[in-house]
C-alpha atoms as a PDB file:
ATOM      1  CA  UNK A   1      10.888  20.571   8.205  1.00  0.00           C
ATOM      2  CA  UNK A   2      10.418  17.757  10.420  1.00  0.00           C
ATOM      3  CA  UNK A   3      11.654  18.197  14.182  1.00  0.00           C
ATOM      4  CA  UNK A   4      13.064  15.494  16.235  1.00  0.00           C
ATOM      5  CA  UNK A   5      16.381  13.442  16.295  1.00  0.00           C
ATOM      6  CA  UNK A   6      17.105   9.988  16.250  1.00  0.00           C
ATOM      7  CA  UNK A   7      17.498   9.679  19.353  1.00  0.00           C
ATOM      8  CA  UNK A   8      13.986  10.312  19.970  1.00  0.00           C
ATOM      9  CA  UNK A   9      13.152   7.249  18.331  1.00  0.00           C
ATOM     10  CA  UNK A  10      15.760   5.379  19.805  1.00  0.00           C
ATOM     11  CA  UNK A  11      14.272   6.239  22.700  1.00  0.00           C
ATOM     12  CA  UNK A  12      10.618   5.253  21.755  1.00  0.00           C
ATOM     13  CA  UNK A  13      11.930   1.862  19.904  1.00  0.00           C
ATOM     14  CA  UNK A  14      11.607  -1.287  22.700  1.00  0.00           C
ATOM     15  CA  UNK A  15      14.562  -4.104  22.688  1.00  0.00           C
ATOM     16  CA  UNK A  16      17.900  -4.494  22.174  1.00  0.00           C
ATOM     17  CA  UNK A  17      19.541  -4.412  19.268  1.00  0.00           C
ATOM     18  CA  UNK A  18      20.329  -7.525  17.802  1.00  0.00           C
ATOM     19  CA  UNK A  19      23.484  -8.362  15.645  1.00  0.00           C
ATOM     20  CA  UNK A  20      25.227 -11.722  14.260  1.00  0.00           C
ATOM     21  CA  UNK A  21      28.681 -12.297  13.131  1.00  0.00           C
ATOM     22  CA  UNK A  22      30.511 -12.434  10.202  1.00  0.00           C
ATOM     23  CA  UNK A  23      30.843 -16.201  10.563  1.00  0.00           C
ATOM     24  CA  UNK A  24      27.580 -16.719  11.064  1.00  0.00           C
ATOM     25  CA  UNK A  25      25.862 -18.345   8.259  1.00  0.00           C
ATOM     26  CA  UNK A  26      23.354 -16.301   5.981  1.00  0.00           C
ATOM     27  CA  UNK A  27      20.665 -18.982   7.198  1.00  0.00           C
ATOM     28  CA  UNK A  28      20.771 -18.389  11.236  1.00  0.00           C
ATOM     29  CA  UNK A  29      21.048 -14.355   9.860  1.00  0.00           C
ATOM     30  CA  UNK A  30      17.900 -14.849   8.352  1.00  0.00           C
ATOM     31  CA  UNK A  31      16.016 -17.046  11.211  1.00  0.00           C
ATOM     32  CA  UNK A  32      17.609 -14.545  13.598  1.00  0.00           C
ATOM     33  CA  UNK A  33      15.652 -11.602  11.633  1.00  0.00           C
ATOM     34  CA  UNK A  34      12.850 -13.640  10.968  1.00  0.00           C
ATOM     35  CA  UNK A  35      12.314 -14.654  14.805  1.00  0.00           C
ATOM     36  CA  UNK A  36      12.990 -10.643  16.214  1.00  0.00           C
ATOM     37  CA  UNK A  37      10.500  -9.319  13.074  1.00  0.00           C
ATOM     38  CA  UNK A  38      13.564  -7.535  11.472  1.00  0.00           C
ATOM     39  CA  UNK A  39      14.688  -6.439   8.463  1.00  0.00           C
ATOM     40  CA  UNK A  40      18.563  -6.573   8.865  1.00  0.00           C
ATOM     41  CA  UNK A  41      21.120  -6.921  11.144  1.00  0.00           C
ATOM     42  CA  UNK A  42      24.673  -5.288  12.500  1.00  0.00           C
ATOM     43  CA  UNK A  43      27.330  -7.265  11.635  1.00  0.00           C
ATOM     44  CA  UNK A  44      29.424  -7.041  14.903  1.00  0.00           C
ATOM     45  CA  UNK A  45      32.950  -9.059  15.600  1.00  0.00           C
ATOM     46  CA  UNK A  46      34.658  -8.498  19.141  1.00  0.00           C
ATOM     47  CA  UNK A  47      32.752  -5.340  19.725  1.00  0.00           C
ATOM     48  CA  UNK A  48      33.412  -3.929  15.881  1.00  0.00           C
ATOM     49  CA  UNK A  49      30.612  -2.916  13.276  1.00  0.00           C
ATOM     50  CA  UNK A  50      31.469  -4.794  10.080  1.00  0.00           C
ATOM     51  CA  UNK A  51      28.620  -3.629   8.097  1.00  0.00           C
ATOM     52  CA  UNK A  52      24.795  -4.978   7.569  1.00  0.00           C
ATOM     53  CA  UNK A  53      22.871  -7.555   6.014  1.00  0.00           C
ATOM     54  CA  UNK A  54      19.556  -7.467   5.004  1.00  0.00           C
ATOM     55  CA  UNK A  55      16.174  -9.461   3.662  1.00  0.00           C
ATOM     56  CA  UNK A  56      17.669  -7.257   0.298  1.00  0.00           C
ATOM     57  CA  UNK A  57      21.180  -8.729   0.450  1.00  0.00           C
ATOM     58  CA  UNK A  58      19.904 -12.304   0.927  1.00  0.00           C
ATOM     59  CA  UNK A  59      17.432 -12.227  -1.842  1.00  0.00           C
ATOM     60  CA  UNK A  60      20.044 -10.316  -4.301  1.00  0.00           C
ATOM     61  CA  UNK A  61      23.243 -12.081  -3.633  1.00  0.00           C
ATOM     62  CA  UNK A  62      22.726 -15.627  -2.264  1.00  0.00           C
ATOM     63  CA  UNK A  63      18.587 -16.435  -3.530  1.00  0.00           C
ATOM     64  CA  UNK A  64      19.364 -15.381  -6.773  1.00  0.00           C
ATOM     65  CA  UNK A  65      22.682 -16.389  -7.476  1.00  0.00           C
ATOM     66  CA  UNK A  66      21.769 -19.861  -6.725  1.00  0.00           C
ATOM     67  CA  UNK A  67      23.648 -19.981  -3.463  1.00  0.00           C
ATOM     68  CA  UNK A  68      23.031 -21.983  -0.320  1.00  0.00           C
ATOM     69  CA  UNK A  69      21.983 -20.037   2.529  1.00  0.00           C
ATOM     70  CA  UNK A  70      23.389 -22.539   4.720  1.00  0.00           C
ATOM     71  CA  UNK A  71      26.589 -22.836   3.457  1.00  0.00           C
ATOM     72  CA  UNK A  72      27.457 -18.747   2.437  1.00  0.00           C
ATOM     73  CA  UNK A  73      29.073 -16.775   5.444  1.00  0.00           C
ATOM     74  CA  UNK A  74      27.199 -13.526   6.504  1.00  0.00           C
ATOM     75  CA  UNK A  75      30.831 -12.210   5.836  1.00  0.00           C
ATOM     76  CA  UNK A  76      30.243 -13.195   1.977  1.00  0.00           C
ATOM     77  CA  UNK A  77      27.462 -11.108   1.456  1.00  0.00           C
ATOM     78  CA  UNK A  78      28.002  -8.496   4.330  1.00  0.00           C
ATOM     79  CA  UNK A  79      27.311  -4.662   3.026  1.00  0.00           C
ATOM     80  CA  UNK A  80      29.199  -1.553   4.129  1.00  0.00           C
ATOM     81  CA  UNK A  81      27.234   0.448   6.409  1.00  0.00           C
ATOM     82  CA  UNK A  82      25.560   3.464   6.165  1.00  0.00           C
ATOM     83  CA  UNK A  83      25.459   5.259   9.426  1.00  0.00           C
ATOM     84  CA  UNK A  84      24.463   8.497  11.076  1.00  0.00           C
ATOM     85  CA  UNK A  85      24.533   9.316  15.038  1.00  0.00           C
ATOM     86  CA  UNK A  86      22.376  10.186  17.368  1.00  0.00           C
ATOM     87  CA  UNK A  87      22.137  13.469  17.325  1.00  0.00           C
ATOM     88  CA  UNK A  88      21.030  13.838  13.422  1.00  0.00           C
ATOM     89  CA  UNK A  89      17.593  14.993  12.583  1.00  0.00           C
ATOM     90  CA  UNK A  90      14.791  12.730  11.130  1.00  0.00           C
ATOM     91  CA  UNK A  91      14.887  14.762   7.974  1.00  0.00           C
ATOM     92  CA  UNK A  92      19.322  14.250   7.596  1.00  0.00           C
ATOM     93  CA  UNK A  93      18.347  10.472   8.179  1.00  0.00           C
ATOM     94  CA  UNK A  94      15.456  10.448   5.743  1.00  0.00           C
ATOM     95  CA  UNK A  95      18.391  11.850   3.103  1.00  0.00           C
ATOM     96  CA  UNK A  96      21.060   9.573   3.930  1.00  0.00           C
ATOM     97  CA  UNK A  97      18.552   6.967   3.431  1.00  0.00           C
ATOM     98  CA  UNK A  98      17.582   7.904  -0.004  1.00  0.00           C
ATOM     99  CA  UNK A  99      20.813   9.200  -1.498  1.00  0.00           C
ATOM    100  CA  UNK A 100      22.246   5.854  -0.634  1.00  0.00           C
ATOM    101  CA  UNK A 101      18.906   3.876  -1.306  1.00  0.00           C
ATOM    102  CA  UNK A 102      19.052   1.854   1.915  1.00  0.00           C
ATOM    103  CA  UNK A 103      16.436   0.875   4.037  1.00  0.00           C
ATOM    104  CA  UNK A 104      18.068   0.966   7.324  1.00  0.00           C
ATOM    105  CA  UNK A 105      20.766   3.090   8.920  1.00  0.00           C
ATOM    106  CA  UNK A 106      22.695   2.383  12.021  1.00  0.00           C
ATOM    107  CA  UNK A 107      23.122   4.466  14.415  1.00  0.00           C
ATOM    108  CA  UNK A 108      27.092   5.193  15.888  1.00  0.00           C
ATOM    109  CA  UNK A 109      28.326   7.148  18.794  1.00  0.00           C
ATOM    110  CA  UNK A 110      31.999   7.589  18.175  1.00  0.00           C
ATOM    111  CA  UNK A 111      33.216   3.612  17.492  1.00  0.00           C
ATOM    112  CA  UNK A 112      29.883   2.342  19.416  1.00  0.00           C
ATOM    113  CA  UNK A 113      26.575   0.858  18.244  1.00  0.00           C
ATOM    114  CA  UNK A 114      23.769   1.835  19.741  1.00  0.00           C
ATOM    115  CA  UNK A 115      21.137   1.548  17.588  1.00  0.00           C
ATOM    116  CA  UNK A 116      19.550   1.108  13.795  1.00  0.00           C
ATOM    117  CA  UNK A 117      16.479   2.985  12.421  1.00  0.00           C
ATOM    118  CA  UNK A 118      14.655   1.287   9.739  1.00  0.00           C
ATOM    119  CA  UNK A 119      12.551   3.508   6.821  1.00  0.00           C
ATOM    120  CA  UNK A 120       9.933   2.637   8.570  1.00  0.00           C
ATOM    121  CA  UNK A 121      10.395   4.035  11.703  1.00  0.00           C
ATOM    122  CA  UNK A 122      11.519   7.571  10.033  1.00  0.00           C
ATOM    123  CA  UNK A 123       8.011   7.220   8.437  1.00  0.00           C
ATOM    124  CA  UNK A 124       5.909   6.400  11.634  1.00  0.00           C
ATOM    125  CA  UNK A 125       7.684   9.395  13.518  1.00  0.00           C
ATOM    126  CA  UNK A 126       6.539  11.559  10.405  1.00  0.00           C
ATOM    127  CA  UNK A 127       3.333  10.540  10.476  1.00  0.00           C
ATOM    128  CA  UNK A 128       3.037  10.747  14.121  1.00  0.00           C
ATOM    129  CA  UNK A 129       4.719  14.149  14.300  1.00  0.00           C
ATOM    130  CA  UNK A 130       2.418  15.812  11.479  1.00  0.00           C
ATOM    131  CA  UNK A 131      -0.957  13.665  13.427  1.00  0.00           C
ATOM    132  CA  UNK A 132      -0.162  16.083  16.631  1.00  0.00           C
ATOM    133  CA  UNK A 133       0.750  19.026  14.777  1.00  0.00           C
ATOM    134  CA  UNK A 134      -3.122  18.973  13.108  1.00  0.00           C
ATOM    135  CA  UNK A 135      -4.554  18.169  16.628  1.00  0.00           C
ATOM    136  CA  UNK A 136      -2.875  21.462  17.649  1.00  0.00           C
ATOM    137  CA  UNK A 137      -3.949  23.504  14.995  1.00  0.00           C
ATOM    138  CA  UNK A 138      -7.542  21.838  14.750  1.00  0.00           C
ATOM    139  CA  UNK A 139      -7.504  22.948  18.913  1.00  0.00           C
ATOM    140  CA  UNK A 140      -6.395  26.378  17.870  1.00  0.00           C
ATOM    141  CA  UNK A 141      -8.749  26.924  15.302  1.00  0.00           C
ATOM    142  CA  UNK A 142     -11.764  25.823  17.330  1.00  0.00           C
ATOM    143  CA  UNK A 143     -10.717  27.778  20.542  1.00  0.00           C
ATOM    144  CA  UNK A 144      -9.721  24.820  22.227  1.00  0.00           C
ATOM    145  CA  UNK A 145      -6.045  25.573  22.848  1.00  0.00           C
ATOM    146  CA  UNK A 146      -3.839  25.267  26.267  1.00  0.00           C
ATOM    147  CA  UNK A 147      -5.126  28.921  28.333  1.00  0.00           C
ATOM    148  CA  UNK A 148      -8.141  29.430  26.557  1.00  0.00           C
ATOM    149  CA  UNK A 149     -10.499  28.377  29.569  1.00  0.00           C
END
């Protein structure tokens, strides 16, 4: 099982979070992304999640249906969101993820936003987690362990 919660890597994860509206079009969503190094975006209006968008939902429902990226609405295209809260594991997040096959998962507490996870940074906490759990055994094994001088 993997240990830690989302909020841990809310808590390692630098900047704010970034949203656009739903009348917005799905060009400045897509420079906004592009600009922050993002994948998607909270669709927020007065204070209220709407959903996400995504690279995904641009490619698959205005780049190949022929649509204009300045002229479609983020609210055209906008996807319901999957969310989880702060307090879920890495491993309930890495479920939700797949079961719904999205790539990014926002993060609520009660009606608030305060956060979204991407695959990717499930993945780097895994990796990162299981990288100090080997440099603890490897110190065990070779004596070098917390006590043992």
């Amino acid at each position: 099982m993997i240990s830690g919660s989302v909020n841990e890597i809310l808590a390692h994860k630098a900047g704010q979070l970034w949203t656009v509206s739903p009348e917005a079009t799905v060009f400045e969503a897509i420079e906004l992304m592009a600009e922050k190094n993002i994948g998607a975006l909270p669709v927020m209006s007065s204070g209220k999640l709407l959903g996400v968008i995504s690279e995904r939902d641009y490619t698959r429902k205005v780049a190949l249906k022929g649509k204009s990226s300045k002229e479609t609405k983020v609210r055209e295209i906008v996807a319901p969101p999957v969310t989880a809260t702060s307090a879920h594991t890495v491993e309930e997040c890495m479920k939700l993820m797949t079961v719904n096959r999205v790539r990014h998962l926002l993060i609520l507490e009660g009606e608030q936003t305060v956060g979204l996870v991407s695959i990717g940074d499930l993945v780097n906490w895994i990796i990162n987690a299981q990288s100090v759990t080997i440099h603890q055994l490897e110190s065990y094994i070779t004596g070098h362990y917390p006590g043992s001088d």
